[in-house]
C-alpha atoms as a PDB file:
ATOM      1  CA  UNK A   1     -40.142  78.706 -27.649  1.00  0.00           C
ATOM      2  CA  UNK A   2     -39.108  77.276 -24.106  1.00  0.00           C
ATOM      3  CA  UNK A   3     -36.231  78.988 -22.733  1.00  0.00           C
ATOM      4  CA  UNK A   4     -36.023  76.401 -20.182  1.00  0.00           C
ATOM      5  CA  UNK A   5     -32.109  74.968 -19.611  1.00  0.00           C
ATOM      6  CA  UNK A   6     -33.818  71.710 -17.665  1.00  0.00           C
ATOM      7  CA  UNK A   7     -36.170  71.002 -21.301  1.00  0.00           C
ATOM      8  CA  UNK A   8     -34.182  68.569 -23.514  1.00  0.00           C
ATOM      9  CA  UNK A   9     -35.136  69.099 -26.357  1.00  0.00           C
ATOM     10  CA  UNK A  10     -36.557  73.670 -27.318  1.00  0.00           C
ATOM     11  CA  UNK A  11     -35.618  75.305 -30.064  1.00  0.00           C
ATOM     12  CA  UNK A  12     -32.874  76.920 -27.943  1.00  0.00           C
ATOM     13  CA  UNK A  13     -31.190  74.295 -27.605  1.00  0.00           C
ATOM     14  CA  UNK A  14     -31.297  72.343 -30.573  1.00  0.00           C
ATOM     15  CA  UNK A  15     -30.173  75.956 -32.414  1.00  0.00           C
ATOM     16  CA  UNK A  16     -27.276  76.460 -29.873  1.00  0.00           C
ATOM     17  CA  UNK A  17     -26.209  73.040 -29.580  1.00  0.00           C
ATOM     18  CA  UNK A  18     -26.209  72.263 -33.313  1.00  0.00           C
ATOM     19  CA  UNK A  19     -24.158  75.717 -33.737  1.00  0.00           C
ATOM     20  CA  UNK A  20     -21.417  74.760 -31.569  1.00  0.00           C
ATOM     21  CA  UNK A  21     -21.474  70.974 -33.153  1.00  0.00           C
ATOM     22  CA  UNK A  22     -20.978  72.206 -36.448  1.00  0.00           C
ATOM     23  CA  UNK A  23     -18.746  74.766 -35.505  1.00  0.00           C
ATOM     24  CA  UNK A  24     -16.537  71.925 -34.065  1.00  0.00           C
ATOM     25  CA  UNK A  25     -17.061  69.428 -37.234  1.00  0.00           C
ATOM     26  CA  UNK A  26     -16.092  71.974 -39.731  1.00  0.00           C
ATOM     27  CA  UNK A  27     -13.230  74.600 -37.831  1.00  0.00           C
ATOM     28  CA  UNK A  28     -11.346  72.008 -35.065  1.00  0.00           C
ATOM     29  CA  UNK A  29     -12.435  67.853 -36.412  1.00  0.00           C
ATOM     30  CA  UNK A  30      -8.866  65.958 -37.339  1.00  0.00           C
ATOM     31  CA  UNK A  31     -10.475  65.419 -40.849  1.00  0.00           C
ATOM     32  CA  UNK A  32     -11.435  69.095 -41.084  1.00  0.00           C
ATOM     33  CA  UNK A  33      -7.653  70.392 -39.617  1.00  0.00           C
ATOM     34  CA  UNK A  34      -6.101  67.568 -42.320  1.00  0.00           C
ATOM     35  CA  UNK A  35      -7.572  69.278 -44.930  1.00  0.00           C
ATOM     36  CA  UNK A  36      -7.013  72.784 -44.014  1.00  0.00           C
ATOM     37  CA  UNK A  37      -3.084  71.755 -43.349  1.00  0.00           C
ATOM     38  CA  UNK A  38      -3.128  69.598 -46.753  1.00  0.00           C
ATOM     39  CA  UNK A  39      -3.376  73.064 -48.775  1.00  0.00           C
ATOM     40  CA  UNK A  40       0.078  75.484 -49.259  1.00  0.00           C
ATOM     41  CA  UNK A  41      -1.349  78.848 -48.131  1.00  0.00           C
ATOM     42  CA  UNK A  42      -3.487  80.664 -45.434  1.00  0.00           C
ATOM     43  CA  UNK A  43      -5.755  82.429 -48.234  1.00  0.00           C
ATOM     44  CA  UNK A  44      -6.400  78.618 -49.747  1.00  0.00           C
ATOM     45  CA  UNK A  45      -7.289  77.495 -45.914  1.00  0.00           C
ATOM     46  CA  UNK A  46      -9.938  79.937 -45.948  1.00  0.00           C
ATOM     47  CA  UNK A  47     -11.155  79.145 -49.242  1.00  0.00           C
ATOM     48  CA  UNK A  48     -11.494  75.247 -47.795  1.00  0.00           C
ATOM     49  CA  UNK A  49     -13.374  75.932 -44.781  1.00  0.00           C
ATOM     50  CA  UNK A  50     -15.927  78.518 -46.797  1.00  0.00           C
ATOM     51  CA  UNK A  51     -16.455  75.824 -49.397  1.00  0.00           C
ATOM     52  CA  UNK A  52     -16.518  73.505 -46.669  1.00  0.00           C
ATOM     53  CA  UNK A  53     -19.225  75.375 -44.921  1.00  0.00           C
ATOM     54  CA  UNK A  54     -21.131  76.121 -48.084  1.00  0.00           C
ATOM     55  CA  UNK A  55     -20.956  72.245 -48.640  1.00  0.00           C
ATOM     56  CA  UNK A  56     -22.556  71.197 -44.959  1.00  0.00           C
ATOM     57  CA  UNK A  57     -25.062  74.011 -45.000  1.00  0.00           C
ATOM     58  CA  UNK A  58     -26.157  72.651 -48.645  1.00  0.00           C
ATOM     59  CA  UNK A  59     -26.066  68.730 -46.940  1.00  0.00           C
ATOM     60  CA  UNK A  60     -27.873  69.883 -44.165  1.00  0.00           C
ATOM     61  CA  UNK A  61     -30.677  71.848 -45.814  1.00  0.00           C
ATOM     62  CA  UNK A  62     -32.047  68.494 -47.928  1.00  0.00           C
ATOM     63  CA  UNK A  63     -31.864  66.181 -45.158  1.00  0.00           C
ATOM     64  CA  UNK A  64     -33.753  68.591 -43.607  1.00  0.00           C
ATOM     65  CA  UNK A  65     -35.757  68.656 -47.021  1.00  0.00           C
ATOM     66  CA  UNK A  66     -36.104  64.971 -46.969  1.00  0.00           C
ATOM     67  CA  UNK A  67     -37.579  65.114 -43.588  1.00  0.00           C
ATOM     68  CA  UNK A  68     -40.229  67.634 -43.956  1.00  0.00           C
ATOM     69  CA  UNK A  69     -41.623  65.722 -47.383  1.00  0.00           C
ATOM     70  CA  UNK A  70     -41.448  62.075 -44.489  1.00  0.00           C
ATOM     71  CA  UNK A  71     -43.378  63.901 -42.196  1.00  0.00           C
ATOM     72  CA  UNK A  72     -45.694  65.416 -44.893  1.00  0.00           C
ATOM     73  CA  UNK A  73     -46.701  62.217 -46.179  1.00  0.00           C
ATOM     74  CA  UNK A  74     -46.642  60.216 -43.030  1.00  0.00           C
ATOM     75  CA  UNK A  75     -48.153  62.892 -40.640  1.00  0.00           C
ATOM     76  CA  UNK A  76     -51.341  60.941 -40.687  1.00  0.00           C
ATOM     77  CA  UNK A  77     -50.444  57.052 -40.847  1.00  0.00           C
ATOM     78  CA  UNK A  78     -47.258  56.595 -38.798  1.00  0.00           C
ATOM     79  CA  UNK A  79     -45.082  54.000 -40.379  1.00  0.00           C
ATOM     80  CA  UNK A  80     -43.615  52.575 -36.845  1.00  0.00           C
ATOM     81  CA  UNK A  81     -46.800  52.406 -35.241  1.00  0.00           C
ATOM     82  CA  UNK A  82     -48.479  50.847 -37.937  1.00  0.00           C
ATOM     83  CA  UNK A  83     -45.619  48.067 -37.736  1.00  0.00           C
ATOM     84  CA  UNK A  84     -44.501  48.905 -41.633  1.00  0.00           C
ATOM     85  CA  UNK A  85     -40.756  49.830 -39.515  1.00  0.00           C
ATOM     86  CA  UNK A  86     -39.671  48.171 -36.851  1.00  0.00           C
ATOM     87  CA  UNK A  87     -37.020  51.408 -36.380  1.00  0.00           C
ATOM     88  CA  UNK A  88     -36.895  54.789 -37.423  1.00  0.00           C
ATOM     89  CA  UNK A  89     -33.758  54.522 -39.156  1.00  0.00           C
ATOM     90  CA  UNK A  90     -35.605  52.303 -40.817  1.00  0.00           C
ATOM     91  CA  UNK A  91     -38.195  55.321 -42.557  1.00  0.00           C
ATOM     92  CA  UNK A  92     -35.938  56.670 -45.084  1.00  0.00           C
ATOM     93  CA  UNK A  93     -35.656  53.281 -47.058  1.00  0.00           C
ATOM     94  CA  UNK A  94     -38.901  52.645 -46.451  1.00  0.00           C
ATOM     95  CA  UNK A  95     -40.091  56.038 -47.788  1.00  0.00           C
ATOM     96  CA  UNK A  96     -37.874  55.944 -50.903  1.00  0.00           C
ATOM     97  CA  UNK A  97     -39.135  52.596 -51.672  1.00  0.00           C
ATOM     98  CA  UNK A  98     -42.587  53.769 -51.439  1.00  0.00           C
ATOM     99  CA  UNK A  99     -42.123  56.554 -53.482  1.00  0.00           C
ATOM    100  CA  UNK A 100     -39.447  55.248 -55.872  1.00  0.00           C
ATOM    101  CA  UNK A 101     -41.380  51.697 -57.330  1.00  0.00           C
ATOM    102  CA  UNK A 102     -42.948  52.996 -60.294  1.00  0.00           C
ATOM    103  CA  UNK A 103     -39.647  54.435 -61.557  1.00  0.00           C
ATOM    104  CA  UNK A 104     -37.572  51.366 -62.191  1.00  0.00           C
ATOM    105  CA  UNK A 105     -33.678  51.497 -61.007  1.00  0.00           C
ATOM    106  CA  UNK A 106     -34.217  54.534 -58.918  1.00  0.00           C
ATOM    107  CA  UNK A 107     -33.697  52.516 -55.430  1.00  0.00           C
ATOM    108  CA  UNK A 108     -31.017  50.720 -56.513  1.00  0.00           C
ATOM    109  CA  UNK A 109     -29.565  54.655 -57.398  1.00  0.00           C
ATOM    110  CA  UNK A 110     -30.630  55.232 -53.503  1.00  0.00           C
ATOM    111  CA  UNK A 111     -28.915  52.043 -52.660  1.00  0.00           C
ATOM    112  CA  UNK A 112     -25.672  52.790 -54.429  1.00  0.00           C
ATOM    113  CA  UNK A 113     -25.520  56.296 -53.266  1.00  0.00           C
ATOM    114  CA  UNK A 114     -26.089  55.924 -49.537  1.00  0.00           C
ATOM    115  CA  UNK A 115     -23.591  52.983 -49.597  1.00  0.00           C
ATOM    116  CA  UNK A 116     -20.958  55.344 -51.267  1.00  0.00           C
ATOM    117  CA  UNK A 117     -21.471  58.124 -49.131  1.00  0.00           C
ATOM    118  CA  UNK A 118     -20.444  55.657 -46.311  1.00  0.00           C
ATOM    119  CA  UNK A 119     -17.819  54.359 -48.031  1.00  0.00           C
ATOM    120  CA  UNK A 120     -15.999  58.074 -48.712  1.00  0.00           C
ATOM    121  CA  UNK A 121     -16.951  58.881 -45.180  1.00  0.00           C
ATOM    122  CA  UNK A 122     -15.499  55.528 -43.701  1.00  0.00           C
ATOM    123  CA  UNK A 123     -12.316  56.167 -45.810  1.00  0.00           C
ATOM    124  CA  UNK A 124     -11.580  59.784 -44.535  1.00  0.00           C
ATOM    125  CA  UNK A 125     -11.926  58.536 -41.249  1.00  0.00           C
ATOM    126  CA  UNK A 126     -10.119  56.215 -41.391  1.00  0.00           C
ATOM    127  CA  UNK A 127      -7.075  57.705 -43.371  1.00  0.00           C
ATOM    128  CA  UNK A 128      -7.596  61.182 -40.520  1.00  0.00           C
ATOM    129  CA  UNK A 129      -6.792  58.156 -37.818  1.00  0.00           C
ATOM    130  CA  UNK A 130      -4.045  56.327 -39.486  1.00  0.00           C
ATOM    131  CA  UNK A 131      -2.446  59.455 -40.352  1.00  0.00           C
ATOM    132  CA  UNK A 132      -3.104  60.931 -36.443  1.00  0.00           C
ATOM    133  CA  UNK A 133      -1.600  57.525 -34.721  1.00  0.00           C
ATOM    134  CA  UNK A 134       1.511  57.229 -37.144  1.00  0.00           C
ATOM    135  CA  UNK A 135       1.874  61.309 -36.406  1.00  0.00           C
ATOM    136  CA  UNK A 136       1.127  60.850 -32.814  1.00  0.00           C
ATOM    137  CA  UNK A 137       2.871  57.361 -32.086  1.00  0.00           C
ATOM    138  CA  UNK A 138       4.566  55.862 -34.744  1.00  0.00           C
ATOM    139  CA  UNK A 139       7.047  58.742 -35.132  1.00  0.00           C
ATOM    140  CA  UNK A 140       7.320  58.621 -31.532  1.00  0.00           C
ATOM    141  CA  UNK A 141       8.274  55.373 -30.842  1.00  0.00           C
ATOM    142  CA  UNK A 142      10.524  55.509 -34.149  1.00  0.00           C
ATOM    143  CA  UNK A 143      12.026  59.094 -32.110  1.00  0.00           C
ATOM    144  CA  UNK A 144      13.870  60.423 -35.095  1.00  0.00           C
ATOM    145  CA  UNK A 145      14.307  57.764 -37.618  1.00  0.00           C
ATOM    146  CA  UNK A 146      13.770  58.817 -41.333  1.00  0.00           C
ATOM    147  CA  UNK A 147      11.769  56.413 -42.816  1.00  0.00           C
ATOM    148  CA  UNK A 148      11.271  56.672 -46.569  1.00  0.00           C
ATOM    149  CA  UNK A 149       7.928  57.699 -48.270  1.00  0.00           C
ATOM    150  CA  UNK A 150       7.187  53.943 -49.434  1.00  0.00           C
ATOM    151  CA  UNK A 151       7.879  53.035 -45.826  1.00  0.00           C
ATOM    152  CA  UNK A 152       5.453  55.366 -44.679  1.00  0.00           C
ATOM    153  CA  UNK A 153       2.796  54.789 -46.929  1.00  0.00           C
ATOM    154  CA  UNK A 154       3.009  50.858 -46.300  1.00  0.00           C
ATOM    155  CA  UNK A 155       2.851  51.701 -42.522  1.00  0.00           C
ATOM    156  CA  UNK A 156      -0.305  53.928 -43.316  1.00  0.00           C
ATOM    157  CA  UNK A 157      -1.884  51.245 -45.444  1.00  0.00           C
ATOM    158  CA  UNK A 158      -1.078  48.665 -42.302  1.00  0.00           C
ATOM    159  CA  UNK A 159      -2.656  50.950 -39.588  1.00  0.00           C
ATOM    160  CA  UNK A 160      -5.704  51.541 -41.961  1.00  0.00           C
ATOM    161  CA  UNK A 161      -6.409  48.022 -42.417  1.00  0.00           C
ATOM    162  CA  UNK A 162      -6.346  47.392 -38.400  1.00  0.00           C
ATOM    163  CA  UNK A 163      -8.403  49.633 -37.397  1.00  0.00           C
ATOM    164  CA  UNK A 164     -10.752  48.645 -40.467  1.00  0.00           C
ATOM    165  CA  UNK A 165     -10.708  44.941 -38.984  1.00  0.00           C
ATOM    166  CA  UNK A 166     -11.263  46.694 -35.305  1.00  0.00           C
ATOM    167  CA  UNK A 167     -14.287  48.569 -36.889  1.00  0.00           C
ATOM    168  CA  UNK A 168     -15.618  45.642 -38.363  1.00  0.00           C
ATOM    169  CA  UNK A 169     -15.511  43.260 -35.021  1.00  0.00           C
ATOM    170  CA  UNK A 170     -16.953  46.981 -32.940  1.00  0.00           C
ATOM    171  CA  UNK A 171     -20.237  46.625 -35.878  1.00  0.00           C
ATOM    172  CA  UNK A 172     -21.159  43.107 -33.810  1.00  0.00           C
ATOM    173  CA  UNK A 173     -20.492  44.366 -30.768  1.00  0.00           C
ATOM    174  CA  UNK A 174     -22.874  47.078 -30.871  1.00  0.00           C
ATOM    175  CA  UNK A 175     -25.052  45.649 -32.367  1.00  0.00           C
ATOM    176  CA  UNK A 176     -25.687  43.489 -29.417  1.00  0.00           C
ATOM    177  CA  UNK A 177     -25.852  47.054 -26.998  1.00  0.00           C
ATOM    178  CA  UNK A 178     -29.057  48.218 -28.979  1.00  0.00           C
ATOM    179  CA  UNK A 179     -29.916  51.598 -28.700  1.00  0.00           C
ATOM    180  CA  UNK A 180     -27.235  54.060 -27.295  1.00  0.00           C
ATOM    181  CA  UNK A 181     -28.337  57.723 -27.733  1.00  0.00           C
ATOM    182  CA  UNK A 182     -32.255  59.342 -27.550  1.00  0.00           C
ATOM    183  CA  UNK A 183     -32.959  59.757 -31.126  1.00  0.00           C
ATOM    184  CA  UNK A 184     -36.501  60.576 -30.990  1.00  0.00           C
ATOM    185  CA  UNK A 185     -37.865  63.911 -29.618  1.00  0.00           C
ATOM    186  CA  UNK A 186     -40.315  63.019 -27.031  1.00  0.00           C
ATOM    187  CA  UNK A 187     -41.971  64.924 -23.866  1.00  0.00           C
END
């Protein structure tokens, strides 16, 4: 239990910073602020950023889950070093289709939920940003005009579907950058 500041990575730190992350993803995030405006009253705020909370703390406990059963069956026979993964984003696949190939259809249930996760996930982004640069810009440059709801919505559906494309052409661009934040704890 360093208490070291100049230590990357001590339980300190990964406690405090992880507290004030999640205190910003779930209290001041666009996506989090959309939802608590989306409801009528203060009380039903409330009630969305408890449920909210319950629903992260929930999230976060089994991927923490998930991790501690990795390391407790790879602790002894490391999957990158052995050259089974080239990456380490690369373990969770590799674990569930280890674990999963006596039970048929189970990975393909891994498959299909992982990709809709992303999905939902890409699609609140995405509508929290369309809806922040037609607030933010749209309206301005427009300074005033009314525009109907079917006018708005078709603008929304527009400004979704270019920054989808922008997305899309960012995915080959960084994949060419490799490797862009320490993921790995090391000493």
């Amino acid at each position: 239990m360093d208490l070291s500041p100049f230590e990357r990575n001590t339980f300190w730190s990964v406690v405090i910073g992880s507290t004030f992350f999640w205190l910003g993803q779930i209290a001041v995030h666009p996506g989090a602020v959309q939802r608590f405006i989306a409801v009528s009253s203060f009380k039903e705020s409330k009630s969305v950023m408890f449920w909210s909370f319950i629903g992260f703390f929930v999230i976060k406990g089994l991927v923490t889950l998930v991790g501690l059963l990795m390391y407790a069956n790879y602790h002894d026979c490391d999957p990158i070093a052995t050259k089974a993964v080239q990456q380490s984003g690369q373990l969770l696949p590799y674990y569930v289709m280890e674990v999963a190939q006596q039970y048929p259809g189970l990975t393909g249930l891994f498959i299909s939920g992982v990709l809709s996760a992303a999905l939902s996930t890409m699609s609140a982004g995405l509508n929290t940003v369309a809806g922040t640069l037609y607030e933010d810009f749209v309206q301005f440059v427009l300074k005033g005009k009314r525009q109907s709801e079917a006018t708005q919505a078709f603008m929304l559906k527009i400004i979704v579907l270019v920054i989808g494309l922008i997305c899309i052409c960012m995915v080959f661009v960084v994949e060419k950058l490799g490797s862009l934040f320490q993921v790995e704890l090391r000493k």
